[in-house]
PDB file of N, CA and C in Angstrom:
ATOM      1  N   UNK A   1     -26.267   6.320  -4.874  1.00  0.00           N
ATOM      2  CA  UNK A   1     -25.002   5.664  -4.642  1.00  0.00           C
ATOM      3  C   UNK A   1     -25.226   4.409  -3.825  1.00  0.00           C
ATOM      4  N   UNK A   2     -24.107   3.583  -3.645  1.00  0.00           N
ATOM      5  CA  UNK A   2     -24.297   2.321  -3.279  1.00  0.00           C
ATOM      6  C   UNK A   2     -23.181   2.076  -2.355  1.00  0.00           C
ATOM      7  N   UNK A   3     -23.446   1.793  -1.220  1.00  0.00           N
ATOM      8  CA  UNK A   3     -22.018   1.457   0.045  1.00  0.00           C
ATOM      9  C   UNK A   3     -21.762  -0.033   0.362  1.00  0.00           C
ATOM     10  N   UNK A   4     -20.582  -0.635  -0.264  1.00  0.00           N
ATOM     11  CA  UNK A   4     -20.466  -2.036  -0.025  1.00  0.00           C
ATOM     12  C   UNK A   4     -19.938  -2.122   1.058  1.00  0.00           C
ATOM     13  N   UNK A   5     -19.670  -2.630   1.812  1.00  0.00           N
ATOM     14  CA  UNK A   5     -18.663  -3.414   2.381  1.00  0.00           C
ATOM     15  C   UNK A   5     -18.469  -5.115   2.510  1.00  0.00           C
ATOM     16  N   UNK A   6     -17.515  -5.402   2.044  1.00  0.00           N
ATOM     17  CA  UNK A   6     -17.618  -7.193   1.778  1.00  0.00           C
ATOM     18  C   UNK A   6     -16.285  -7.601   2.889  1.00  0.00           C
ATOM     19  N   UNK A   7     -16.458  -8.342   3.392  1.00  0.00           N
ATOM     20  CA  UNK A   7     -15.793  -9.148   4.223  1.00  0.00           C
ATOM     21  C   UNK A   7     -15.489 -10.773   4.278  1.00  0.00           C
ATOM     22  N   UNK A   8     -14.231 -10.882   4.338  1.00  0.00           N
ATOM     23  CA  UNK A   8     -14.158 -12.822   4.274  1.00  0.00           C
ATOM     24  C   UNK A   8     -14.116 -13.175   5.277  1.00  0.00           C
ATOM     25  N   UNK A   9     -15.271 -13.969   5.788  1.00  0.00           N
ATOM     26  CA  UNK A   9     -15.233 -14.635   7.327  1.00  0.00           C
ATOM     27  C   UNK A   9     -14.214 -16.316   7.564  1.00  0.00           C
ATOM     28  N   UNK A  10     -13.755 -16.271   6.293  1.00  0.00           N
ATOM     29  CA  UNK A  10     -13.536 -17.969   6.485  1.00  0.00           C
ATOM     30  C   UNK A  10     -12.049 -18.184   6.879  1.00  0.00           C
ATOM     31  N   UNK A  11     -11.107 -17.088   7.074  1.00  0.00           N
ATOM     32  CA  UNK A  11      -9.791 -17.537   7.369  1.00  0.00           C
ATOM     33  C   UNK A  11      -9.348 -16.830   9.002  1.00  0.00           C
ATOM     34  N   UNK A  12      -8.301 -17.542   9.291  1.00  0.00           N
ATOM     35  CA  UNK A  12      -7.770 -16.159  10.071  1.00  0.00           C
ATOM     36  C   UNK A  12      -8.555 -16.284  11.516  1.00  0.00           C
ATOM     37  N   UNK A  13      -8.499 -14.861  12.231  1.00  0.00           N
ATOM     38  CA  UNK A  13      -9.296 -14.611  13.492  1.00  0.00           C
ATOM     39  C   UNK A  13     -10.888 -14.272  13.086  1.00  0.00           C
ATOM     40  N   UNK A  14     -11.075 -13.797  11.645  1.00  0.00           N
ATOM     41  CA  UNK A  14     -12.778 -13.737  11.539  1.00  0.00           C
ATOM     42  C   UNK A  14     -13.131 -15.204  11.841  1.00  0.00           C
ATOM     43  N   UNK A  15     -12.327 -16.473  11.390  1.00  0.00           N
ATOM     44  CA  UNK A  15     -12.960 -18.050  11.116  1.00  0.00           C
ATOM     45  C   UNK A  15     -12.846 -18.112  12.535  1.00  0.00           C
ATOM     46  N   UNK A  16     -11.678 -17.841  13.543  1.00  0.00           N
ATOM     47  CA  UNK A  16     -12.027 -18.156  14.920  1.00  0.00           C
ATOM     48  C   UNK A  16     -13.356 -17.636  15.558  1.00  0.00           C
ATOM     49  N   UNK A  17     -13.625 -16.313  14.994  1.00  0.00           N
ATOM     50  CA  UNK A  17     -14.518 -15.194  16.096  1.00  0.00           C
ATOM     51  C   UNK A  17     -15.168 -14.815  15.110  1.00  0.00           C
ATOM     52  N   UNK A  18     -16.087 -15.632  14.106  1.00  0.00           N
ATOM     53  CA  UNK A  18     -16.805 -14.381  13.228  1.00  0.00           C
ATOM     54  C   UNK A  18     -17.662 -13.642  13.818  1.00  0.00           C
ATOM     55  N   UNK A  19     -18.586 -13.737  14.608  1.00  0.00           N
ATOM     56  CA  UNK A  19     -19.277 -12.712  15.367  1.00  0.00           C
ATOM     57  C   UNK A  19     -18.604 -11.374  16.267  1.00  0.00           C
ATOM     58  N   UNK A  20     -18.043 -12.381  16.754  1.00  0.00           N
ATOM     59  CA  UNK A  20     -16.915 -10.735  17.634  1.00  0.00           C
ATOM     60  C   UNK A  20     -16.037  -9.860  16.727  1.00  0.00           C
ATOM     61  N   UNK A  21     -15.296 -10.366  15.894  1.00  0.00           N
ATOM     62  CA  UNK A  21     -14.270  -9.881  15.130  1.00  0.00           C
ATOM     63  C   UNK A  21     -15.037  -9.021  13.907  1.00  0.00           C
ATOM     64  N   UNK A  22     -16.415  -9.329  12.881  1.00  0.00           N
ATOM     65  CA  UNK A  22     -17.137  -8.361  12.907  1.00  0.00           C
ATOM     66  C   UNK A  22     -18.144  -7.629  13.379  1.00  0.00           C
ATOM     67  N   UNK A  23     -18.585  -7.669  14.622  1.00  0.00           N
ATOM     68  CA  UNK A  23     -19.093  -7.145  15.222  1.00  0.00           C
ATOM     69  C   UNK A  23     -17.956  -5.659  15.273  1.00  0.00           C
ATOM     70  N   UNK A  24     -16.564  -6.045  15.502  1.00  0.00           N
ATOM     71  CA  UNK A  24     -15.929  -5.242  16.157  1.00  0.00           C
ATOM     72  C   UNK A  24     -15.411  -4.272  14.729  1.00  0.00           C
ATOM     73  N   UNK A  25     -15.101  -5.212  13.490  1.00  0.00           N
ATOM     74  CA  UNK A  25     -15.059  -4.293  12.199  1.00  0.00           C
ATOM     75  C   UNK A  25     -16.494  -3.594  12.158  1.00  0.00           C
ATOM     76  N   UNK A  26     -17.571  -3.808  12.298  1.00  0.00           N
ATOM     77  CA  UNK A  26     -18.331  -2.868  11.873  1.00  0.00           C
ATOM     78  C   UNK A  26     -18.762  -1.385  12.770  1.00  0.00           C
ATOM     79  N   UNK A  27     -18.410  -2.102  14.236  1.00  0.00           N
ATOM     80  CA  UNK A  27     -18.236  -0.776  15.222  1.00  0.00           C
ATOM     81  C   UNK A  27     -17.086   0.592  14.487  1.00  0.00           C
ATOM     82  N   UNK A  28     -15.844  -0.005  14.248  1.00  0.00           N
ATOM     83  CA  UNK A  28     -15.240   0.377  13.803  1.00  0.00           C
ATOM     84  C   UNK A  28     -15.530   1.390  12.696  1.00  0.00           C
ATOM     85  N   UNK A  29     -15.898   0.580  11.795  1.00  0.00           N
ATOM     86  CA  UNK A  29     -16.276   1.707  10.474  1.00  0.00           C
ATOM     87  C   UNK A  29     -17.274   2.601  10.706  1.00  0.00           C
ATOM     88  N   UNK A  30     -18.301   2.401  11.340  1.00  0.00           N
ATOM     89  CA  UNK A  30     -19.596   3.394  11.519  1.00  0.00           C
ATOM     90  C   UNK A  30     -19.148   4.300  12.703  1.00  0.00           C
ATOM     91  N   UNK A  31     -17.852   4.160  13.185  1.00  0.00           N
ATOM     92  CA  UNK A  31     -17.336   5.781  13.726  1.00  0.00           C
ATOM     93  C   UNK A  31     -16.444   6.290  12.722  1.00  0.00           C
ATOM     94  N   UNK A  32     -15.668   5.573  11.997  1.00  0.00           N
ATOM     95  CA  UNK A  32     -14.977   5.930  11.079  1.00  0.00           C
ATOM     96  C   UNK A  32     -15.084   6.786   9.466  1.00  0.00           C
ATOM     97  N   UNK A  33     -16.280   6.539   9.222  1.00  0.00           N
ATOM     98  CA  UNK A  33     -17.251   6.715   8.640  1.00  0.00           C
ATOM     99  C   UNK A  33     -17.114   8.031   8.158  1.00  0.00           C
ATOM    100  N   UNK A  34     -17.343   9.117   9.059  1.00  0.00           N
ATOM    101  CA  UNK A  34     -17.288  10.246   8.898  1.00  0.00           C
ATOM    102  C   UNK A  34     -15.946  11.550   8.376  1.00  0.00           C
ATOM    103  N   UNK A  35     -15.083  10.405   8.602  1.00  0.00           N
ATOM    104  CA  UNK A  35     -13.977  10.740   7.501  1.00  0.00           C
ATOM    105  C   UNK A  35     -13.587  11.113   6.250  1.00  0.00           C
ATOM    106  N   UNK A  36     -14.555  10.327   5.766  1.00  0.00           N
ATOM    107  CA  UNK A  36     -14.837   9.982   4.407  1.00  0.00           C
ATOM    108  C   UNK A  36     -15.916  10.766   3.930  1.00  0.00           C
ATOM    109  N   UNK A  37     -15.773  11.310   2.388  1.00  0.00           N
ATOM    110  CA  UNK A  37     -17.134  12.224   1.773  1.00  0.00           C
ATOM    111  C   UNK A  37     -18.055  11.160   1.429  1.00  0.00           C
ATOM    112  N   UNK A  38     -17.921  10.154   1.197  1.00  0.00           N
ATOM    113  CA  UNK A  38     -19.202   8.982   0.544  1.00  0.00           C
ATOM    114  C   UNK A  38     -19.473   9.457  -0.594  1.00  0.00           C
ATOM    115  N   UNK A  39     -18.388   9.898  -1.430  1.00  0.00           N
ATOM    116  CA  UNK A  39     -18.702   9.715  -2.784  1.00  0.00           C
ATOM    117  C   UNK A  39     -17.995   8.716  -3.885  1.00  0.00           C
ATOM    118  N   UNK A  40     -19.032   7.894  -5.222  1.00  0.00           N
ATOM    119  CA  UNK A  40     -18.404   7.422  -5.735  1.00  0.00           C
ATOM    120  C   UNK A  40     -17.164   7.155  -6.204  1.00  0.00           C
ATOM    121  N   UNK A  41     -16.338   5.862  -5.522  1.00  0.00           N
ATOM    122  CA  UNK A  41     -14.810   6.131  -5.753  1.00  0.00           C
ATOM    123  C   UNK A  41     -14.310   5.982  -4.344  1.00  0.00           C
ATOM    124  N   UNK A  42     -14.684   6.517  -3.583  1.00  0.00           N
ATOM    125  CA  UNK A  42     -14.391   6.639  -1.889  1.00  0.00           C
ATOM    126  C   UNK A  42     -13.741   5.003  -1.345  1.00  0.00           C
ATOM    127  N   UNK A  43     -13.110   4.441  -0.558  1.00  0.00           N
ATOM    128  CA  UNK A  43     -13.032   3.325  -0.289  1.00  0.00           C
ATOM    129  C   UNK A  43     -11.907   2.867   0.583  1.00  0.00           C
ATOM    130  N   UNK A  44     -11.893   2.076   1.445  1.00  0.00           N
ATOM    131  CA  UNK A  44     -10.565   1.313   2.093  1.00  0.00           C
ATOM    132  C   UNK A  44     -10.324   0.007   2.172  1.00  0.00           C
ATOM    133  N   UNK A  45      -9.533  -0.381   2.514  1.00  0.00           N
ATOM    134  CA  UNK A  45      -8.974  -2.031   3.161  1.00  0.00           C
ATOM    135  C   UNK A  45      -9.557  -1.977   4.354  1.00  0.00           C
ATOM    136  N   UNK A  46     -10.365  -3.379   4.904  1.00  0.00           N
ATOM    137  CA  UNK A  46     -10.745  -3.424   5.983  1.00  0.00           C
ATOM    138  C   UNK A  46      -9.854  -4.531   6.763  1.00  0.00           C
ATOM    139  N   UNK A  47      -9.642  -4.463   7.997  1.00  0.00           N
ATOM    140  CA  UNK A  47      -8.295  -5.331   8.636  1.00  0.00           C
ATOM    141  C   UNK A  47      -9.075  -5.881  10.159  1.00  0.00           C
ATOM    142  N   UNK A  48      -8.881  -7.226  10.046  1.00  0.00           N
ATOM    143  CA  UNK A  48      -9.213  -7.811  11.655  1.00  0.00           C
ATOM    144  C   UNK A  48      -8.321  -7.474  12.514  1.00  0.00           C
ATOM    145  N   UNK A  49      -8.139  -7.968  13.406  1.00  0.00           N
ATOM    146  CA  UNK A  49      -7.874  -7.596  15.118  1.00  0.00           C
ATOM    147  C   UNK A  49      -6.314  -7.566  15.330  1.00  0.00           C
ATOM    148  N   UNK A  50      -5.925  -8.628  14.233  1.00  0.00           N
ATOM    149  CA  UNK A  50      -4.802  -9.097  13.744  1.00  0.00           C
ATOM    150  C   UNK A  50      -3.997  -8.429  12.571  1.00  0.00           C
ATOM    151  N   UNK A  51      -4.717  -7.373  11.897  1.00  0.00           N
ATOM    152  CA  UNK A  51      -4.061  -6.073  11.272  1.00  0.00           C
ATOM    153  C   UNK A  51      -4.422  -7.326  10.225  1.00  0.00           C
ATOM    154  N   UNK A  52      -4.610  -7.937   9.591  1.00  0.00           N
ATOM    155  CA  UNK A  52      -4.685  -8.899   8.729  1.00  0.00           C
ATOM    156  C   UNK A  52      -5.613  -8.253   7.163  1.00  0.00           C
ATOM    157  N   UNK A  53      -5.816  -7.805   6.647  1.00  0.00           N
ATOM    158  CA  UNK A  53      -6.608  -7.732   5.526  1.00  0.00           C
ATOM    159  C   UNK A  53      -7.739  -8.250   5.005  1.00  0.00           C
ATOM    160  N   UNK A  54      -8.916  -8.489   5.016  1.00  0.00           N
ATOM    161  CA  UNK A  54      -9.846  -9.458   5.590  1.00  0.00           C
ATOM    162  C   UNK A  54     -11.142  -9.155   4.906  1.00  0.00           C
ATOM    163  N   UNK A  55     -11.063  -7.576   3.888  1.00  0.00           N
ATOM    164  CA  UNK A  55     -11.578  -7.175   2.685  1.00  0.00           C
ATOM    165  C   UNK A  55     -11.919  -5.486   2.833  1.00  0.00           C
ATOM    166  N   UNK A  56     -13.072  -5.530   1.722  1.00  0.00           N
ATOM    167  CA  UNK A  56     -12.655  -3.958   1.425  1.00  0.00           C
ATOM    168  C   UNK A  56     -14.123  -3.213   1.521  1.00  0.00           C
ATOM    169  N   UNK A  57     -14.273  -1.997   1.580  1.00  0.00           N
ATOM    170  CA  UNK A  57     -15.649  -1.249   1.351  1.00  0.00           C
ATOM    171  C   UNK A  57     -15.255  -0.318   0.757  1.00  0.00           C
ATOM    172  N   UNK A  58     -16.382  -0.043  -0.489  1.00  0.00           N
ATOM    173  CA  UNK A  58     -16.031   1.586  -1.337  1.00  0.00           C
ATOM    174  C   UNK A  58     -17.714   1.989  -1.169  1.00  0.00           C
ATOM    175  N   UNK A  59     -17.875   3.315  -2.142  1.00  0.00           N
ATOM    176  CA  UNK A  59     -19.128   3.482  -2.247  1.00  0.00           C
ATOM    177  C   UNK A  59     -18.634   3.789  -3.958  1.00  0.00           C
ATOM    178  N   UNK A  60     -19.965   2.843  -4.687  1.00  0.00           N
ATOM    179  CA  UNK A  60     -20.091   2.874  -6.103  1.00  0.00           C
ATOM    180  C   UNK A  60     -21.297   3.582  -6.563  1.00  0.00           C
ATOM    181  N   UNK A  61     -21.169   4.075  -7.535  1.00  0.00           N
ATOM    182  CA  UNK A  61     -22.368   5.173  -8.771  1.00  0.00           C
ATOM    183  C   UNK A  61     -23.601   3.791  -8.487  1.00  0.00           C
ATOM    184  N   UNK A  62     -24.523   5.098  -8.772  1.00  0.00           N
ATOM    185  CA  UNK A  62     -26.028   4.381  -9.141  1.00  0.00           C
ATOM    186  C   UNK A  62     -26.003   3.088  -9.926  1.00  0.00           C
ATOM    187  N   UNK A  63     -26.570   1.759  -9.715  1.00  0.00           N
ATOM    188  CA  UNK A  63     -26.611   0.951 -10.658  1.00  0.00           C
ATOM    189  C   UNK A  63     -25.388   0.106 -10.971  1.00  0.00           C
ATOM    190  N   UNK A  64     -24.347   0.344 -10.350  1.00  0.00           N
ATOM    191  CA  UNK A  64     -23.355  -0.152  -9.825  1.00  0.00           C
ATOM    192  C   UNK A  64     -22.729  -1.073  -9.421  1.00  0.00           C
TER     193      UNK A  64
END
């Protein structure tokens, strides 16, 4: 399986703070993490500081 997570740094509070603001999304997900089974299909909206929408992570099938 394959775990994306994609993020847009160019608008918003990521373009003010891209280092802090994901620094702070990725703290985020790797406690969050465990919520989730991590199987193909699995996935959420990821949101800056600002509740803003800012992109998404799933986990996709082999080859994917």
């Amino acid at each position: 399986m394959k775990f994306v997570l994609e993020v847009d740094l160019t608008d918003g509070t990521l373009a003010d703070d891209a280092v802090g603001e994901l620094g702070r999304i990725l703290r985020y997900w790797a406690g969050n993490l465990r919520h989730y089974a991590l199987e193909p299909g699995d996935g959420s909206a990821i949101h800056d500081s600002s509740y803003e929408e800012v992109g998404r992570w799933h986990v996709a099938a082999p080859g994917a």
